[in-house]
Protein backbone atom coordinates (compact mmCIF):
# COMPACT_ATOMS: atom_id res chain seq x y z
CA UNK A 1 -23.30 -16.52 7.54
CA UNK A 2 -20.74 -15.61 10.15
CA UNK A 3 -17.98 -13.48 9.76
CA UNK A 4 -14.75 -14.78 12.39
CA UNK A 5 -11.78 -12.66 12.83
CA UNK A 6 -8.68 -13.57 14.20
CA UNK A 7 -5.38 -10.89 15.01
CA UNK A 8 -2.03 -12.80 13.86
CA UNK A 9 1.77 -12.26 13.08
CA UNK A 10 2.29 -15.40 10.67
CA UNK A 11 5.80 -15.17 11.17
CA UNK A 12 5.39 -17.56 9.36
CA UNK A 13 2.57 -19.43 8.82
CA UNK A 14 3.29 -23.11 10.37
CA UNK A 15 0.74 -26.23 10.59
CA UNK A 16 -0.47 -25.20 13.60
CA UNK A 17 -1.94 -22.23 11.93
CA UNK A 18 -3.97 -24.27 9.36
CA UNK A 19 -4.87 -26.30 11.50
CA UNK A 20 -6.85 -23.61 13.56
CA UNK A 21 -8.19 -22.04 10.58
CA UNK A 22 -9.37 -25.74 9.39
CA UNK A 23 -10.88 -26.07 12.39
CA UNK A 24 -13.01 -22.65 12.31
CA UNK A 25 -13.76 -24.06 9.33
CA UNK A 26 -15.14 -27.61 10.78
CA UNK A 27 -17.08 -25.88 13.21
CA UNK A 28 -18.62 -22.86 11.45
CA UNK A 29 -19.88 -23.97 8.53
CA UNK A 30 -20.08 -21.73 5.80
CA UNK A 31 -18.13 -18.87 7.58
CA UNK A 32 -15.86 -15.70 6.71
CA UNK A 33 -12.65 -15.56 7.84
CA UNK A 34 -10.82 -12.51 8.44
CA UNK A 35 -7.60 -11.92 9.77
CA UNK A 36 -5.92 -8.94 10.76
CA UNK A 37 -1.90 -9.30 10.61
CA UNK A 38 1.13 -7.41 12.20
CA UNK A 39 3.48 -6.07 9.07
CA UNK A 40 6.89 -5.11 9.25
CA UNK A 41 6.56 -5.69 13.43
CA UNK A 42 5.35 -8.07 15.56
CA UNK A 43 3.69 -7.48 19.16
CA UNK A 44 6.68 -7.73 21.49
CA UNK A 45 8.61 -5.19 18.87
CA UNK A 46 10.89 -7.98 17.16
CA UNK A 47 11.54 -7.43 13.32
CA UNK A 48 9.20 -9.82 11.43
CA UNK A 49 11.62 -12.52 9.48
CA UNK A 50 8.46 -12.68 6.79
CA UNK A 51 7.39 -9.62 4.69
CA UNK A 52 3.61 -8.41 4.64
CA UNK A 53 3.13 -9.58 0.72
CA UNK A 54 4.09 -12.63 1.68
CA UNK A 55 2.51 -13.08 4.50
CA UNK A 56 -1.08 -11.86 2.97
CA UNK A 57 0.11 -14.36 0.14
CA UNK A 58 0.31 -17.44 1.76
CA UNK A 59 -2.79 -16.57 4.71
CA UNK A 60 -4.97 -16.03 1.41
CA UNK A 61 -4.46 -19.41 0.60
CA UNK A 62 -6.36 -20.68 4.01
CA UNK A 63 -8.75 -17.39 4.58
CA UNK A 64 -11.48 -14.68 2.89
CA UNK A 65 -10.06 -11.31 3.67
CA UNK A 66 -6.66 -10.13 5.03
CA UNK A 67 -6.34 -6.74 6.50
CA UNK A 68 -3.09 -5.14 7.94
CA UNK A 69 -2.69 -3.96 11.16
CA UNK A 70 -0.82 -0.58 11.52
CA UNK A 71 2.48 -1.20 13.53
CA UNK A 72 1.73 1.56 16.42
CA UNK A 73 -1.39 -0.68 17.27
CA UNK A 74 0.43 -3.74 17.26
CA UNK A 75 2.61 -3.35 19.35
C-alpha cells in the first residue's frame, strides 16, 4: 500500500481538484491519500475566502488523512 501526499490551499475545493484526487485514485490502486493544507493563509499571503474546518470537511470527503500546514511554512 502506498501512501501519496499532496500540499494544497482548497480555496475552495473545485472539480478540478476531484478530479486529480480520482485520478491518484485510478492509478494507485489501493492507496493513502494525504494532504497537507494552508489554513487561515495561502502561499502568496492572500487571506483564504474558506476556513480550515471547512476546508478539512469537504477534502475528507475525497481523501484518508488531512493535516494542516502551519502558516509561517506556507507561505
Amino acid at each position: 500500500m502506498q501512501t501519496i501526499g499532496i500540499i494544497v490551499e482548497y480555496n475552495p475545493l473545485h472539480n478540478g481538484h476531484i478530479y486529480q484526487i480520482n485520478k491518484i485514485r485510478q492509478m494507485y490502486n489501493n492507496c493513502i491519500i494525504v494532504i497537507i493544507v494552508n489554513n487561515c493563509f495561502m502561499q502568496r499571503g492572500e487571506i483564504s475566502i474558506v476556513n480550515p474546518y471547512y476546508k478539512t470537511l469537504t477534502a475528507l470527503e475525497y481523501v484518508d488523512l488531512v493535516v494542516e500546514l502551519p502558516t509561517m511554512f506556507g507561505c
